[in-house]
C-alpha atoms as a PDB file:
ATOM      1  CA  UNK A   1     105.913  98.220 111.259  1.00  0.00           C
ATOM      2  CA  UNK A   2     109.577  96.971 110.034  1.00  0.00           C
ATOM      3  CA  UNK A   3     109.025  98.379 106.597  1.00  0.00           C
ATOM      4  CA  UNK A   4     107.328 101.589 107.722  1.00  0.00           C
ATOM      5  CA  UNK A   5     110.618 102.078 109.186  1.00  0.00           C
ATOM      6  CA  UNK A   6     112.943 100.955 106.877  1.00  0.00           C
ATOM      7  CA  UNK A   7     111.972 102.270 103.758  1.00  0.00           C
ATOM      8  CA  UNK A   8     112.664 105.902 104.687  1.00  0.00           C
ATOM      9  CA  UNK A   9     115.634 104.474 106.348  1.00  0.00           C
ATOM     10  CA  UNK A  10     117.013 102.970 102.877  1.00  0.00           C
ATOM     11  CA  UNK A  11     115.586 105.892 100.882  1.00  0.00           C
ATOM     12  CA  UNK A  12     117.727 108.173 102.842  1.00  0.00           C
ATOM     13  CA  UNK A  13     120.727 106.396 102.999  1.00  0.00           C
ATOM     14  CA  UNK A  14     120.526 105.606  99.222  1.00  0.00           C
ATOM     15  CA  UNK A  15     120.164 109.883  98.583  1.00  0.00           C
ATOM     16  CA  UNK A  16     123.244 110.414 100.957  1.00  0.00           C
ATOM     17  CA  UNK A  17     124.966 107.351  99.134  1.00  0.00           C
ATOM     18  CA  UNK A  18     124.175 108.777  95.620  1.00  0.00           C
ATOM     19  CA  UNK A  19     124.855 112.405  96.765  1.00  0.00           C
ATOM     20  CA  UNK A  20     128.442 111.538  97.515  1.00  0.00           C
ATOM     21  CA  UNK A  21     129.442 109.872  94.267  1.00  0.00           C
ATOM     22  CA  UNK A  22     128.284 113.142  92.891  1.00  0.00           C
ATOM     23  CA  UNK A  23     131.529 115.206  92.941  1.00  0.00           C
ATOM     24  CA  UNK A  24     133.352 112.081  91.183  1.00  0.00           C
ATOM     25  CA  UNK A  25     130.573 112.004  88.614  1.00  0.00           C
ATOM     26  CA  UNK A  26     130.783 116.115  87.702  1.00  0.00           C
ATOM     27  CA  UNK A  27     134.804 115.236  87.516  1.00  0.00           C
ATOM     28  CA  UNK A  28     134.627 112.416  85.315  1.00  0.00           C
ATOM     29  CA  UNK A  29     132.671 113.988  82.652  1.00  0.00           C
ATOM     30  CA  UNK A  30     134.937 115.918  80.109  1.00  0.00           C
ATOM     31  CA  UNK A  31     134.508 119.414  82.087  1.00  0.00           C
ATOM     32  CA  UNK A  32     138.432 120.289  80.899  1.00  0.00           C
ATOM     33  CA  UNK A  33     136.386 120.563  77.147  1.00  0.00           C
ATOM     34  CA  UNK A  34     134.153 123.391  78.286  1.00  0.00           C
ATOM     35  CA  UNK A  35     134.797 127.177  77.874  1.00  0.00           C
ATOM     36  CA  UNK A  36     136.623 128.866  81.460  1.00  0.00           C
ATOM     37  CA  UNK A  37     133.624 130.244  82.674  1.00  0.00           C
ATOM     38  CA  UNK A  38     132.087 126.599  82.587  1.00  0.00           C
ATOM     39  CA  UNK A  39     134.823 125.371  84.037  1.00  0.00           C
ATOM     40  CA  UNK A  40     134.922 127.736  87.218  1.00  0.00           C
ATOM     41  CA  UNK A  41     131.361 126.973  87.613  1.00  0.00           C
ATOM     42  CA  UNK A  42     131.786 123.288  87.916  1.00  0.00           C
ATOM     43  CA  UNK A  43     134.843 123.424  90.312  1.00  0.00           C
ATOM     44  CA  UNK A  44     132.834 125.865  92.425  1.00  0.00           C
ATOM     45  CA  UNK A  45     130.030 123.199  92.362  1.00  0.00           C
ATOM     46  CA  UNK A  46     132.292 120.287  93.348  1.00  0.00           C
ATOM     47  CA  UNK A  47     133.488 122.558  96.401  1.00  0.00           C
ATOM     48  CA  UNK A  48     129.770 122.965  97.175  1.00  0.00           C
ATOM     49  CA  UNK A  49     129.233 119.253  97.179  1.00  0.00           C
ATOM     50  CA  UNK A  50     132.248 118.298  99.422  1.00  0.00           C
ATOM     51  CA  UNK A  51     129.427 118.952 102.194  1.00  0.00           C
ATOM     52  CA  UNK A  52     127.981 116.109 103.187  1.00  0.00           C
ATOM     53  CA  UNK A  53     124.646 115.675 102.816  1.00  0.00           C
ATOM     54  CA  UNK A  54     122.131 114.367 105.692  1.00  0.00           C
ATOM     55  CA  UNK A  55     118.461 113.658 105.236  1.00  0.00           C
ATOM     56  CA  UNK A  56     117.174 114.500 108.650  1.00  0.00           C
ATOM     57  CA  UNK A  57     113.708 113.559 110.402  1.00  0.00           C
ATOM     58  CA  UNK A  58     112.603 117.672 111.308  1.00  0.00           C
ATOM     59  CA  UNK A  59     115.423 118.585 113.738  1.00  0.00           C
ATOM     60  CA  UNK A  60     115.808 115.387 115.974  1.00  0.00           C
ATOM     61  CA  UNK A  61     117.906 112.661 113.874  1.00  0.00           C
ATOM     62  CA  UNK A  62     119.208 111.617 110.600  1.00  0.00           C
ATOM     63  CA  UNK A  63     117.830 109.166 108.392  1.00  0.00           C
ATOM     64  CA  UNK A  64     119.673 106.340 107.425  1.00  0.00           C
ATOM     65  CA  UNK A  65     120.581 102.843 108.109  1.00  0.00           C
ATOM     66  CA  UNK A  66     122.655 103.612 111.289  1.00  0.00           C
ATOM     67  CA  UNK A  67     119.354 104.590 112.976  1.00  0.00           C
ATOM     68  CA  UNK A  68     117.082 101.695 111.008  1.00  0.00           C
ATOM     69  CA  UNK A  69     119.658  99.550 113.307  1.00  0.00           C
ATOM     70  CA  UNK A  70     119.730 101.258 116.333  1.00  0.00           C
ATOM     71  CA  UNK A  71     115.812 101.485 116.504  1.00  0.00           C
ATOM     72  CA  UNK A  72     115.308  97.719 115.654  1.00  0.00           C
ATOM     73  CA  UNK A  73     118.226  97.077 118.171  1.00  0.00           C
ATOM     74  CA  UNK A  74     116.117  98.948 121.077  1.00  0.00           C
ATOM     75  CA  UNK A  75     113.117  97.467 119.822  1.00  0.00           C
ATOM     76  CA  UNK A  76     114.773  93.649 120.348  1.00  0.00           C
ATOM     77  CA  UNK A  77     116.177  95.098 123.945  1.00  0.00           C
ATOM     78  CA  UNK A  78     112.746  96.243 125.098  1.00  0.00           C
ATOM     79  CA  UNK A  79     110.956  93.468 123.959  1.00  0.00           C
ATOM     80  CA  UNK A  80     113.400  90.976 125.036  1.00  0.00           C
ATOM     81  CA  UNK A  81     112.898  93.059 128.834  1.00  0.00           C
ATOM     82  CA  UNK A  82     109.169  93.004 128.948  1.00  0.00           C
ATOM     83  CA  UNK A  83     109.481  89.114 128.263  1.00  0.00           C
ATOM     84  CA  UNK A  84     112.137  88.758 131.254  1.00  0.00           C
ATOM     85  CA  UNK A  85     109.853  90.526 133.859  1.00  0.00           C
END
């Protein structure tokens, strides 16, 4: 059940993670070589990517390790509840 839930978890963060380093990866290339028009185009694209991106489960929460932690957390809490009653 752990894995069921983490793997989409990791997967997520690791896009969001990856999606970031993006704009420093379209800089570090040698875009000042290119023709104008190329050059316009790639600024415009690192403006685009200053938005962060979010993997999201439909419309109810992000997916990421935040939430892997705060589900497992709640999971310990309830269990840990049921065994006190």
């Amino acid at each position: 059940m752990i894995v069921q839930i983490f793997l989409p978890c990791y997967y997520g963060n690791q896009l969001t993670v990856h999606a970031n380093q993006l704009t420093n990866s379209v800089f570090n290339t040698s875009w000042l070589e290119y023709s104008a028009k190329t050059r316009k185009e790639l600024i415009y694209y690192m403006e685009f990517l200053k938005r962060p991106v979010k993997v999201r489960a439909g419309i109810f929460f992000e997916i990421g390790l935040p939430i892997f932690m705060t589900t497992i957390n709640n999971a310990y809490t309830f269990f840990a509840l049921l065994l006190h009653l």
